[in-house]
PDB file of N, CA and C in Angstrom:
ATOM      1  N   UNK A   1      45.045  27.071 -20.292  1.00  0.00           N
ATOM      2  CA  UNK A   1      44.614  28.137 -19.438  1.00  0.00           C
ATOM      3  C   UNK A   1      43.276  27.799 -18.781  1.00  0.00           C
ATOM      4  N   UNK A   2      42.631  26.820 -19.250  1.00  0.00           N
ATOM      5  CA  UNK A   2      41.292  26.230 -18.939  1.00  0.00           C
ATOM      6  C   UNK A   2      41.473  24.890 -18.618  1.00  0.00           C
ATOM      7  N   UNK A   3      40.398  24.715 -17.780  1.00  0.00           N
ATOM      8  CA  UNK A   3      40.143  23.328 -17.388  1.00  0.00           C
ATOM      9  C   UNK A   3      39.318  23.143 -17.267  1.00  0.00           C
ATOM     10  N   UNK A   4      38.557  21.809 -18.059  1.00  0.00           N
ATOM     11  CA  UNK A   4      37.354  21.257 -17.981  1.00  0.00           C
ATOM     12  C   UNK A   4      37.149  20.740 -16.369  1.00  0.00           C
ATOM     13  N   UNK A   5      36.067  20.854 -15.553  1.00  0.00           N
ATOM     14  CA  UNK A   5      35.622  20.100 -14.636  1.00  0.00           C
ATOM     15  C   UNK A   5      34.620  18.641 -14.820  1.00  0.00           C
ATOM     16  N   UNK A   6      34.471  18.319 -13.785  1.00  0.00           N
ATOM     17  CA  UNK A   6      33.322  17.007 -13.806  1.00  0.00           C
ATOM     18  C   UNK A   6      31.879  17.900 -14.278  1.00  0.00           C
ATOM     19  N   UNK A   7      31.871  19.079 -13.955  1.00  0.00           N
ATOM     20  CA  UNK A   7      30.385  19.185 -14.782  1.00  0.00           C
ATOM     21  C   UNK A   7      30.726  20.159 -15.662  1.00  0.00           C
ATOM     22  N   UNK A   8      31.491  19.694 -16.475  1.00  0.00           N
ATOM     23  CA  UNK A   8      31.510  20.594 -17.944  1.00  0.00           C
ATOM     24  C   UNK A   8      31.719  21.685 -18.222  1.00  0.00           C
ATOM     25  N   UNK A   9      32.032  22.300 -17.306  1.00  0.00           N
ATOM     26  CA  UNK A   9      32.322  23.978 -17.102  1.00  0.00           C
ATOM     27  C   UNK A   9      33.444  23.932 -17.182  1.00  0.00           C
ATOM     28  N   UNK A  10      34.251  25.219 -17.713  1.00  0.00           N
ATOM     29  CA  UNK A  10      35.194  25.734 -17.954  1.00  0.00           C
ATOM     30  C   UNK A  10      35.716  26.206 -16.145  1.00  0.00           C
ATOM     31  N   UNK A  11      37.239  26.108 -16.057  1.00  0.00           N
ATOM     32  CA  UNK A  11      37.731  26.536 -14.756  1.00  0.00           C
ATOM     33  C   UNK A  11      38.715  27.558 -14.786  1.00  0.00           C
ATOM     34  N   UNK A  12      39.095  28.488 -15.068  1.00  0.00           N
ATOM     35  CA  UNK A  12      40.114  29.351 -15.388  1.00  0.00           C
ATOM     36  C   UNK A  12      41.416  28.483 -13.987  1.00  0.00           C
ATOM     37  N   UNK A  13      42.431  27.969 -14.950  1.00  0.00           N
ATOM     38  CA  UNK A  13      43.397  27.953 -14.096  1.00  0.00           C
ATOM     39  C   UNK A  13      44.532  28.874 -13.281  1.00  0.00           C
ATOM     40  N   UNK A  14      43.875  29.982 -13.812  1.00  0.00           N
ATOM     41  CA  UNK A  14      45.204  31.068 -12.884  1.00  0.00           C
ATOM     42  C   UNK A  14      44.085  31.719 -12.070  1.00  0.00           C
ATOM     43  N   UNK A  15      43.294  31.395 -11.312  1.00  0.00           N
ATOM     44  CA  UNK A  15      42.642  31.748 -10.367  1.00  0.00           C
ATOM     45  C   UNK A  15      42.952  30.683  -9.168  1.00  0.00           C
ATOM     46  N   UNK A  16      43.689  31.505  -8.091  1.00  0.00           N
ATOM     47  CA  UNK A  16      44.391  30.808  -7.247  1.00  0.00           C
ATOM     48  C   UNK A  16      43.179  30.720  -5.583  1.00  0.00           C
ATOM     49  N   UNK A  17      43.132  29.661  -5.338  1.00  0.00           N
ATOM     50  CA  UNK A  17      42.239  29.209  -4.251  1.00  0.00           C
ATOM     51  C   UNK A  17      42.229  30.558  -3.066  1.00  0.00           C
ATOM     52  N   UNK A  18      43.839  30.323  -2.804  1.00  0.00           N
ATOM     53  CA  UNK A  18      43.803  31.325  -1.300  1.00  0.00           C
ATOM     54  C   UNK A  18      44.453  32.359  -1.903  1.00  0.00           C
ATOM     55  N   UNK A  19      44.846  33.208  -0.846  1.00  0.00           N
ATOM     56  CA  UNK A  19      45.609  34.633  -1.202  1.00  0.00           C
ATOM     57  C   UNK A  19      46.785  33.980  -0.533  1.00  0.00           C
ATOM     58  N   UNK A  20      47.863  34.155  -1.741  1.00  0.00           N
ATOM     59  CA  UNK A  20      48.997  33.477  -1.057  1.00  0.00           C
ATOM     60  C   UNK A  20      50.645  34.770  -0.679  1.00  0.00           C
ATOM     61  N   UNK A  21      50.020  35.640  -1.174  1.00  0.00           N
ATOM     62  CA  UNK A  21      51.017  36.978  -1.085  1.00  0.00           C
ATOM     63  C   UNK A  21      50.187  37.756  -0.595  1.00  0.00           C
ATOM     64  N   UNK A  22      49.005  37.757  -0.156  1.00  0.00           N
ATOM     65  CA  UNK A  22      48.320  38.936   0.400  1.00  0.00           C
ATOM     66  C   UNK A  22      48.400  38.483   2.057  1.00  0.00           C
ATOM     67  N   UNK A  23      48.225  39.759   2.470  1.00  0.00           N
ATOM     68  CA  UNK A  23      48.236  40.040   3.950  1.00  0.00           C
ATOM     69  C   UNK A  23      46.790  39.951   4.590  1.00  0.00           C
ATOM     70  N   UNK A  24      45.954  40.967   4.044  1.00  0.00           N
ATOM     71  CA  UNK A  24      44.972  40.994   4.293  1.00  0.00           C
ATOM     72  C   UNK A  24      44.921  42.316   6.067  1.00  0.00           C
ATOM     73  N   UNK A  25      43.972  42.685   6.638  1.00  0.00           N
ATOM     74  CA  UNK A  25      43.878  43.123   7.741  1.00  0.00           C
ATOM     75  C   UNK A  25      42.690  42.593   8.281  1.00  0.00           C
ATOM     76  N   UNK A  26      43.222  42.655   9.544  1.00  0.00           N
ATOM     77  CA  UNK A  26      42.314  42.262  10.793  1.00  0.00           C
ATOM     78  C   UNK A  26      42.053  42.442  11.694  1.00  0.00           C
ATOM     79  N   UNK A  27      40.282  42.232  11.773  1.00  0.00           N
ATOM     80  CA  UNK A  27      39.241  43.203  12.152  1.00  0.00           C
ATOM     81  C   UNK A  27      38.435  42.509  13.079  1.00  0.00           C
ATOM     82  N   UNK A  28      38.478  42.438  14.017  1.00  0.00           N
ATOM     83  CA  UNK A  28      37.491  41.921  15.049  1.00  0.00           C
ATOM     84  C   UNK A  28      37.734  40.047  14.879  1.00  0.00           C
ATOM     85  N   UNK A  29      38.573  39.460  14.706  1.00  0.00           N
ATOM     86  CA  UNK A  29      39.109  38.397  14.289  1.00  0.00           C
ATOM     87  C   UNK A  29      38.700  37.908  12.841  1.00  0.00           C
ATOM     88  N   UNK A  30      37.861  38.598  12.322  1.00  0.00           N
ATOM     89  CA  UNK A  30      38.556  38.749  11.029  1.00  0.00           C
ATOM     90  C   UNK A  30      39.080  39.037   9.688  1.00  0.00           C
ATOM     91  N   UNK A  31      39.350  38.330   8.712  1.00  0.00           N
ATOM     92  CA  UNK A  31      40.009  39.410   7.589  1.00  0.00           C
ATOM     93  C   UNK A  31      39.812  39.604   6.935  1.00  0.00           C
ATOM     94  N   UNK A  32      40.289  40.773   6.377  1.00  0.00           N
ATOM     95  CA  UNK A  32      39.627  41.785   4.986  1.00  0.00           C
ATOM     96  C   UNK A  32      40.741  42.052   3.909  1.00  0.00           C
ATOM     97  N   UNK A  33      40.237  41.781   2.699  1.00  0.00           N
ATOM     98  CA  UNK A  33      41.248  41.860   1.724  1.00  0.00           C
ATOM     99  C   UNK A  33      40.600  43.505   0.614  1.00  0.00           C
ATOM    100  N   UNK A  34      42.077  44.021   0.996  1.00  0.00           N
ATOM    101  CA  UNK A  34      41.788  45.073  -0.542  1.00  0.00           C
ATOM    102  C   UNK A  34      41.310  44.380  -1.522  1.00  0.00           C
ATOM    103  N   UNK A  35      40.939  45.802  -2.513  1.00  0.00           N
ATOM    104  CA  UNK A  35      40.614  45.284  -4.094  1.00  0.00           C
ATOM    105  C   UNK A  35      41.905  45.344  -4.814  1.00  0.00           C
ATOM    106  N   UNK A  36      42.900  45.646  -4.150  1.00  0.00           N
ATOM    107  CA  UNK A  36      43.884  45.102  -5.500  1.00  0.00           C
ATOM    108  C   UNK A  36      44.878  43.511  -4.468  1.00  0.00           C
ATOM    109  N   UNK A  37      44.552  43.300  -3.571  1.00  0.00           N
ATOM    110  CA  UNK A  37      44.361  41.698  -2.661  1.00  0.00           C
ATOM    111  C   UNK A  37      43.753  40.574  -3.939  1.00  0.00           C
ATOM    112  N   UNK A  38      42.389  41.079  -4.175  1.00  0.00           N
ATOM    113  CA  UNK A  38      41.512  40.777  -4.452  1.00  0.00           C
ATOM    114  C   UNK A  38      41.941  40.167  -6.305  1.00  0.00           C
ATOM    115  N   UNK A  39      42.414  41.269  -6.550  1.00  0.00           N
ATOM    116  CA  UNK A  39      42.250  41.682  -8.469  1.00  0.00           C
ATOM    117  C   UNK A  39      43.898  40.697  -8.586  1.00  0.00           C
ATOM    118  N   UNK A  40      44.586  40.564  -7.683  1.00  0.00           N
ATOM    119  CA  UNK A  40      46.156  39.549  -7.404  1.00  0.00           C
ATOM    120  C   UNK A  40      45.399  38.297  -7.812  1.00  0.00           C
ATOM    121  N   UNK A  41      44.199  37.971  -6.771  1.00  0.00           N
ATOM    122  CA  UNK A  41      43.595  36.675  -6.536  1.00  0.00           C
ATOM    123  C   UNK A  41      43.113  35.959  -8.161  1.00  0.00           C
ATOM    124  N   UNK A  42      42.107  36.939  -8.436  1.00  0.00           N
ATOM    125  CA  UNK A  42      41.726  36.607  -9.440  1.00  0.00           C
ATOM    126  C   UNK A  42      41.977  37.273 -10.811  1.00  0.00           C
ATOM    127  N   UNK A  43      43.448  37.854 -10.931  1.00  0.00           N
ATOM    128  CA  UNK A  43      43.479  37.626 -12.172  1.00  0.00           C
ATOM    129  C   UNK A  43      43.012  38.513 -13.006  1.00  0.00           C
ATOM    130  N   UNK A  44      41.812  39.693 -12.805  1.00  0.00           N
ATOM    131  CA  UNK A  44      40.814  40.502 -13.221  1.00  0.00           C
ATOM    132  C   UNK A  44      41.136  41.709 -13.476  1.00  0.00           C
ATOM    133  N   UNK A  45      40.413  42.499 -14.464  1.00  0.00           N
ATOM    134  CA  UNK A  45      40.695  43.711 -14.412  1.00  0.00           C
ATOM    135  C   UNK A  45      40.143  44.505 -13.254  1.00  0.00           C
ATOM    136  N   UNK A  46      40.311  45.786 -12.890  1.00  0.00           N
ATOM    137  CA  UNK A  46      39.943  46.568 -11.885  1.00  0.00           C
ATOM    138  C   UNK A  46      38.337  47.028 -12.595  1.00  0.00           C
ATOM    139  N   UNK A  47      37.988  47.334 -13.766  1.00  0.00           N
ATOM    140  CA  UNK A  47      36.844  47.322 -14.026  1.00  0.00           C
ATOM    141  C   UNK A  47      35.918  46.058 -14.433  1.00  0.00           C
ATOM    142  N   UNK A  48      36.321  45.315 -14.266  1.00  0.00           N
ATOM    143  CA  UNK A  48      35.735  43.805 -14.536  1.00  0.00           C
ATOM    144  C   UNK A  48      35.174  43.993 -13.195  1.00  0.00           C
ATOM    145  N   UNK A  49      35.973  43.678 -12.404  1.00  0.00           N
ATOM    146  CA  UNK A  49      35.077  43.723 -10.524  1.00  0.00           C
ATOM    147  C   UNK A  49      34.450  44.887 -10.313  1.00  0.00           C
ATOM    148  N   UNK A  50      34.320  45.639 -10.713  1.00  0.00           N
ATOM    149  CA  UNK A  50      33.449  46.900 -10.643  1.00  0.00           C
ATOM    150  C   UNK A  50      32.020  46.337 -11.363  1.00  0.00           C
ATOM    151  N   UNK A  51      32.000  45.889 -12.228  1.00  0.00           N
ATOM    152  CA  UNK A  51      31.146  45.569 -13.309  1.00  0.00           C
ATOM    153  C   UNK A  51      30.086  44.579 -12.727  1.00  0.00           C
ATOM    154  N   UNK A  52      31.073  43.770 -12.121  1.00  0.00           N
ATOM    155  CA  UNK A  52      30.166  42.701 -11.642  1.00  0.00           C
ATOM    156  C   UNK A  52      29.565  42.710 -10.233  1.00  0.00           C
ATOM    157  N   UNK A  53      30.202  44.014  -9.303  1.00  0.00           N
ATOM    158  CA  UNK A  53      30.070  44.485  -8.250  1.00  0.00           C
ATOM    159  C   UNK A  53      28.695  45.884  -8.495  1.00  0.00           C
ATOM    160  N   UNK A  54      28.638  46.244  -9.565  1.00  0.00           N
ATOM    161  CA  UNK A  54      27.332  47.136  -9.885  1.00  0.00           C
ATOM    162  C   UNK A  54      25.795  46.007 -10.466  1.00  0.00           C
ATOM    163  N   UNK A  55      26.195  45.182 -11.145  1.00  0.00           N
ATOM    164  CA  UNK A  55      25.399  44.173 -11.310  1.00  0.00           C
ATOM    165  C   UNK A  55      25.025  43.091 -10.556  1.00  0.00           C
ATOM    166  N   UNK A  56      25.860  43.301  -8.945  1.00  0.00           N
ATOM    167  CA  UNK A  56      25.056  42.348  -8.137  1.00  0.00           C
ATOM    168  C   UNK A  56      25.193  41.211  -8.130  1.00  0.00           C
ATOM    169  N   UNK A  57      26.338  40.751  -9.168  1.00  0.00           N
ATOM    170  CA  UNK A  57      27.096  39.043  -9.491  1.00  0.00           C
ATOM    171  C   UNK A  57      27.647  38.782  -8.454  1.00  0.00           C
ATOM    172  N   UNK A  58      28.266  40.103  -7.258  1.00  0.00           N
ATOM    173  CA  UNK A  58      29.490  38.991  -6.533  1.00  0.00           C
ATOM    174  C   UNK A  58      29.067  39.851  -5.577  1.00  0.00           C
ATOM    175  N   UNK A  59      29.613  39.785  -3.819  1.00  0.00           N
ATOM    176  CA  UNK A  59      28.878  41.146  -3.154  1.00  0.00           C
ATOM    177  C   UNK A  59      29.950  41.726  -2.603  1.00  0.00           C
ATOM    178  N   UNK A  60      28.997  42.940  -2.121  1.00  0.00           N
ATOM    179  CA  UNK A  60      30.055  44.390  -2.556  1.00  0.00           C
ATOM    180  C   UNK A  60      30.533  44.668  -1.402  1.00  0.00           C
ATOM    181  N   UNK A  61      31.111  43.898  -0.769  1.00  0.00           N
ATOM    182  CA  UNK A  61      32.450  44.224   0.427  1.00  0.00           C
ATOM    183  C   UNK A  61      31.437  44.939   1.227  1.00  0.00           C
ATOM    184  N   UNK A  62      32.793  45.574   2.040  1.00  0.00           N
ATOM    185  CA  UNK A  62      32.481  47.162   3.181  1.00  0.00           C
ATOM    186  C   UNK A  62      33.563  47.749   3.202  1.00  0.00           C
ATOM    187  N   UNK A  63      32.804  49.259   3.797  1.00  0.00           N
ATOM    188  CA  UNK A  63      33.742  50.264   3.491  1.00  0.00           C
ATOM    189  C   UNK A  63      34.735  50.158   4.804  1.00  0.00           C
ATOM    190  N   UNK A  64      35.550  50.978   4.464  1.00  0.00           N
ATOM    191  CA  UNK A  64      36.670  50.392   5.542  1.00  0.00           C
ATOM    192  C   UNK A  64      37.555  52.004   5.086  1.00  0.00           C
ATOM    193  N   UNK A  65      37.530  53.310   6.066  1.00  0.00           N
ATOM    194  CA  UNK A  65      37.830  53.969   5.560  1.00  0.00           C
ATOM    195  C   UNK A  65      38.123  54.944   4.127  1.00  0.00           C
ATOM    196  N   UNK A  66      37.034  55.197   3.791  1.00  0.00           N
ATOM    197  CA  UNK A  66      36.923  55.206   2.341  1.00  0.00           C
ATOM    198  C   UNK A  66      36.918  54.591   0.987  1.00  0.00           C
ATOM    199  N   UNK A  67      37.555  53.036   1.605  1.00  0.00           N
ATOM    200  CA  UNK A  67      37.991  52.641   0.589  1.00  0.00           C
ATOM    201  C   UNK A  67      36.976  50.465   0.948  1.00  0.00           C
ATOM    202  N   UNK A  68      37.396  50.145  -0.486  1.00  0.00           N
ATOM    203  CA  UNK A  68      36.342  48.979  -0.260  1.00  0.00           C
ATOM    204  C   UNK A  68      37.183  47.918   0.135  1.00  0.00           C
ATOM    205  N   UNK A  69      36.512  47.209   1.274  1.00  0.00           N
ATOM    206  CA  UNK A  69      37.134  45.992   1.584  1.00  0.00           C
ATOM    207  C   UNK A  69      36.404  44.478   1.294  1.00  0.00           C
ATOM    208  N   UNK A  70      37.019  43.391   0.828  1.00  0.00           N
ATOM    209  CA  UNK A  70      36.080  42.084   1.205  1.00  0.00           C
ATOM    210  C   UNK A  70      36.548  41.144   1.986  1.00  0.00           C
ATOM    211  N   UNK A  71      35.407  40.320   2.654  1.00  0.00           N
ATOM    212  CA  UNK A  71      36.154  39.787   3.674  1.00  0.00           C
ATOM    213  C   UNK A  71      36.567  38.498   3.188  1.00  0.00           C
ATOM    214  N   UNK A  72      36.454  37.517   3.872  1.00  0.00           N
ATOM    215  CA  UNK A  72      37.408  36.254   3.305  1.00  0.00           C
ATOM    216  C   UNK A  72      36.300  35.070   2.490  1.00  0.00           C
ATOM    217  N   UNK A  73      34.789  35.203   3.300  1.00  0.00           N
ATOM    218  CA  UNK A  73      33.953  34.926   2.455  1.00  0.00           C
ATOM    219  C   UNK A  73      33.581  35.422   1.319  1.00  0.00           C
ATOM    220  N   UNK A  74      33.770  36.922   1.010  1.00  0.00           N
ATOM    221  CA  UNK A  74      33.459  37.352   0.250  1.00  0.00           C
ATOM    222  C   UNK A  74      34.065  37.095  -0.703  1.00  0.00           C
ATOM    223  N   UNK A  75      35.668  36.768  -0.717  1.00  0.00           N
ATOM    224  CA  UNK A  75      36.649  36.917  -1.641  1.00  0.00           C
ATOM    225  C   UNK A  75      36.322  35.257  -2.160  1.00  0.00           C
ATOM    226  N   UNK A  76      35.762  34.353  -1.115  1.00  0.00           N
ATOM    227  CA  UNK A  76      35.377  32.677  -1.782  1.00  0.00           C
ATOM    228  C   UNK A  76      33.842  33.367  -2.424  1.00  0.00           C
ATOM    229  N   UNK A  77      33.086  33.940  -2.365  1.00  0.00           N
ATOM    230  CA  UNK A  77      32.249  33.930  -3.080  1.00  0.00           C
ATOM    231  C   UNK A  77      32.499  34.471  -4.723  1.00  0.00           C
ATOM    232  N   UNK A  78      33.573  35.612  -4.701  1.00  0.00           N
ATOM    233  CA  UNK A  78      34.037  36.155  -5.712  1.00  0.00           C
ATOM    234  C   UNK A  78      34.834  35.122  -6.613  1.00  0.00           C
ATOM    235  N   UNK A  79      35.167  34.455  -6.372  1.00  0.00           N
ATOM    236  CA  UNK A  79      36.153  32.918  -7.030  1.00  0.00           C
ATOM    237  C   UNK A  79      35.348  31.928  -7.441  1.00  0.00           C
ATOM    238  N   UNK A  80      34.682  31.989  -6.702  1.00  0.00           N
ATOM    239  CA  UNK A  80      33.490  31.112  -7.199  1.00  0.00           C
ATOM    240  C   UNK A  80      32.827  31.624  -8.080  1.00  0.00           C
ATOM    241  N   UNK A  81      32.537  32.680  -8.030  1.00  0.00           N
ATOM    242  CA  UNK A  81      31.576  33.044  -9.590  1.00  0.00           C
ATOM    243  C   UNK A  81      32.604  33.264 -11.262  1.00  0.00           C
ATOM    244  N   UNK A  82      33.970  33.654 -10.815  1.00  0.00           N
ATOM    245  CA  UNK A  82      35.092  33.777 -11.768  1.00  0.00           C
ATOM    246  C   UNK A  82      34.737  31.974 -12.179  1.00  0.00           C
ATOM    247  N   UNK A  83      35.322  31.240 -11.221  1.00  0.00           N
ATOM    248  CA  UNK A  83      35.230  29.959 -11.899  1.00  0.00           C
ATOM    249  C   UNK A  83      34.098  29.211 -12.800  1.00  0.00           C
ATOM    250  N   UNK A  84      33.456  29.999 -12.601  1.00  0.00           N
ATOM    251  CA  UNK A  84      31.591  29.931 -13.460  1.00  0.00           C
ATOM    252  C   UNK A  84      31.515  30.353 -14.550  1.00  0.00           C
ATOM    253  N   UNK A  85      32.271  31.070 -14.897  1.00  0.00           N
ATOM    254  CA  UNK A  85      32.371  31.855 -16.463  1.00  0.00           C
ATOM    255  C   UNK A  85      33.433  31.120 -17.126  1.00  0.00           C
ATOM    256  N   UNK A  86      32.741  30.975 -18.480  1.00  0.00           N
ATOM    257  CA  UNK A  86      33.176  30.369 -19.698  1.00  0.00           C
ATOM    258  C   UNK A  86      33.906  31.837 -20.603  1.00  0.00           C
ATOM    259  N   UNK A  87      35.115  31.018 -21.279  1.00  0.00           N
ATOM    260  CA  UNK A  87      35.558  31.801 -22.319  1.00  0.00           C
ATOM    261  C   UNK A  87      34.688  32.105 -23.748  1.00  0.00           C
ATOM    262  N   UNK A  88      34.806  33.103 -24.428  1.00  0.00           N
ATOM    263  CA  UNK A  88      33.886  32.954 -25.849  1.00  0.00           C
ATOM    264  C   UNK A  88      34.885  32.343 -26.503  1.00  0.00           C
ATOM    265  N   UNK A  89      34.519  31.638 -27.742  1.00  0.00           N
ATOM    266  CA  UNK A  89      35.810  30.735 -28.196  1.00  0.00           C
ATOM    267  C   UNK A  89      35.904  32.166 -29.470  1.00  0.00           C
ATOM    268  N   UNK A  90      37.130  32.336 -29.710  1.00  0.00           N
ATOM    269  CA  UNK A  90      37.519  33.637 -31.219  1.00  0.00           C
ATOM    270  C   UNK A  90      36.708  32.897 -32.288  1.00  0.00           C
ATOM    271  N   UNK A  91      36.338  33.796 -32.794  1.00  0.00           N
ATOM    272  CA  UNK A  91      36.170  32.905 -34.598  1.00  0.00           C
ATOM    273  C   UNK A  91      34.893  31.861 -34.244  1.00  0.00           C
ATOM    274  N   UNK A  92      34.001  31.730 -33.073  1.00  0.00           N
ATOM    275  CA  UNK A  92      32.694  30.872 -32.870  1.00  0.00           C
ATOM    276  C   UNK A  92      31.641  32.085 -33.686  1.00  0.00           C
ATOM    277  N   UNK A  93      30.725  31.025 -33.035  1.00  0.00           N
ATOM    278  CA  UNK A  93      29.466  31.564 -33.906  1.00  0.00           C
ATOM    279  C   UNK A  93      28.324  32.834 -32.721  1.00  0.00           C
ATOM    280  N   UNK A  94      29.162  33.238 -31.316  1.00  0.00           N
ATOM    281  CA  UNK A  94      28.992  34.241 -30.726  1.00  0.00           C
ATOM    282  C   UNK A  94      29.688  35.205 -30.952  1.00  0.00           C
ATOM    283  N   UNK A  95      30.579  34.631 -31.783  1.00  0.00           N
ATOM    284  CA  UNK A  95      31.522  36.164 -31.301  1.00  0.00           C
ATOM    285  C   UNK A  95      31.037  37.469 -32.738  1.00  0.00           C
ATOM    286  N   UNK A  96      31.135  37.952 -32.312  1.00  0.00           N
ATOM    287  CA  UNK A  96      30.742  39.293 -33.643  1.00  0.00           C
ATOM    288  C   UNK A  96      31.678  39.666 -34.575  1.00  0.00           C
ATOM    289  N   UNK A  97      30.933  39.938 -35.874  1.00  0.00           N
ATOM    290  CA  UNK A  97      32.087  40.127 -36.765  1.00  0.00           C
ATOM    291  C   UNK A  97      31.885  41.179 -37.425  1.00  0.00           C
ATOM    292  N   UNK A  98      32.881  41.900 -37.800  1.00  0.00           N
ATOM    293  CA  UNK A  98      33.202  43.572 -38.403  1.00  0.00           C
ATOM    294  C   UNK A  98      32.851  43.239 -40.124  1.00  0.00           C
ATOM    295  N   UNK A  99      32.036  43.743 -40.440  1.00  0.00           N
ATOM    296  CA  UNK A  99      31.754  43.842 -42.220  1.00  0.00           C
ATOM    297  C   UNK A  99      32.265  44.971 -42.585  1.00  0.00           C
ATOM    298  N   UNK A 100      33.607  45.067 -43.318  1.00  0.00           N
ATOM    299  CA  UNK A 100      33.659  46.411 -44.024  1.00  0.00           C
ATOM    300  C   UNK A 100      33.392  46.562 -45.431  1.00  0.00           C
ATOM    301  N   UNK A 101      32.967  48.033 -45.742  1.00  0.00           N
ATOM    302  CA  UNK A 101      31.991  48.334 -46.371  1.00  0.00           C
ATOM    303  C   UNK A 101      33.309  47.986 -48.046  1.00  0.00           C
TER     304      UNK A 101
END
């Protein structure tokens, strides 16, 4: 599910380069992908991109009738930071453990 790169980072392999089932719309030449375009792309929960969209990790589209759009850079900037994150390994020496009493 991972792939090591040339610099040692972890690559999530089901994070797909382009949008290959999305449509996208278009806007002054050019295009904007929903958040569920978006959540197809990468794989993510709908509050995962919220999360990282309140913390300023990835940037936060435009509105587009009420609702949020990103554009095509945005959606390479958003992939790019997914591909930046490492898994915690289960059972390492980060992960937390339950003591019952």
């Amino acid at each position: 599910m991972y792939l090591r790169n040339a610099t040692n980072r972890y690559v999530p392999t089901n994070i797909t380069r382009f949008p290959s089932r999305t449509k996208g719309i278009l806007i002054a030449g050019e295009t904007y992908y929903s958040v569920i375009d978006v959540l197809k792309v990468l794989r993510v929960s709908r509050q995962t991109l919220w999360n990282w969209r309140k913390r300023e990790l990835i940037p936060a589209g435009s509105r587009l009738r009420k609702r949020v759009v990103f554009s095509a850079t945005d959606l390479e900037a958003i992939s790019a930071y997914a591909a930046k994150l490492e898994p915690v390994e289960f059972g390492g020496r980060r992960q937390l453990k339950l003591h019952l009493p």
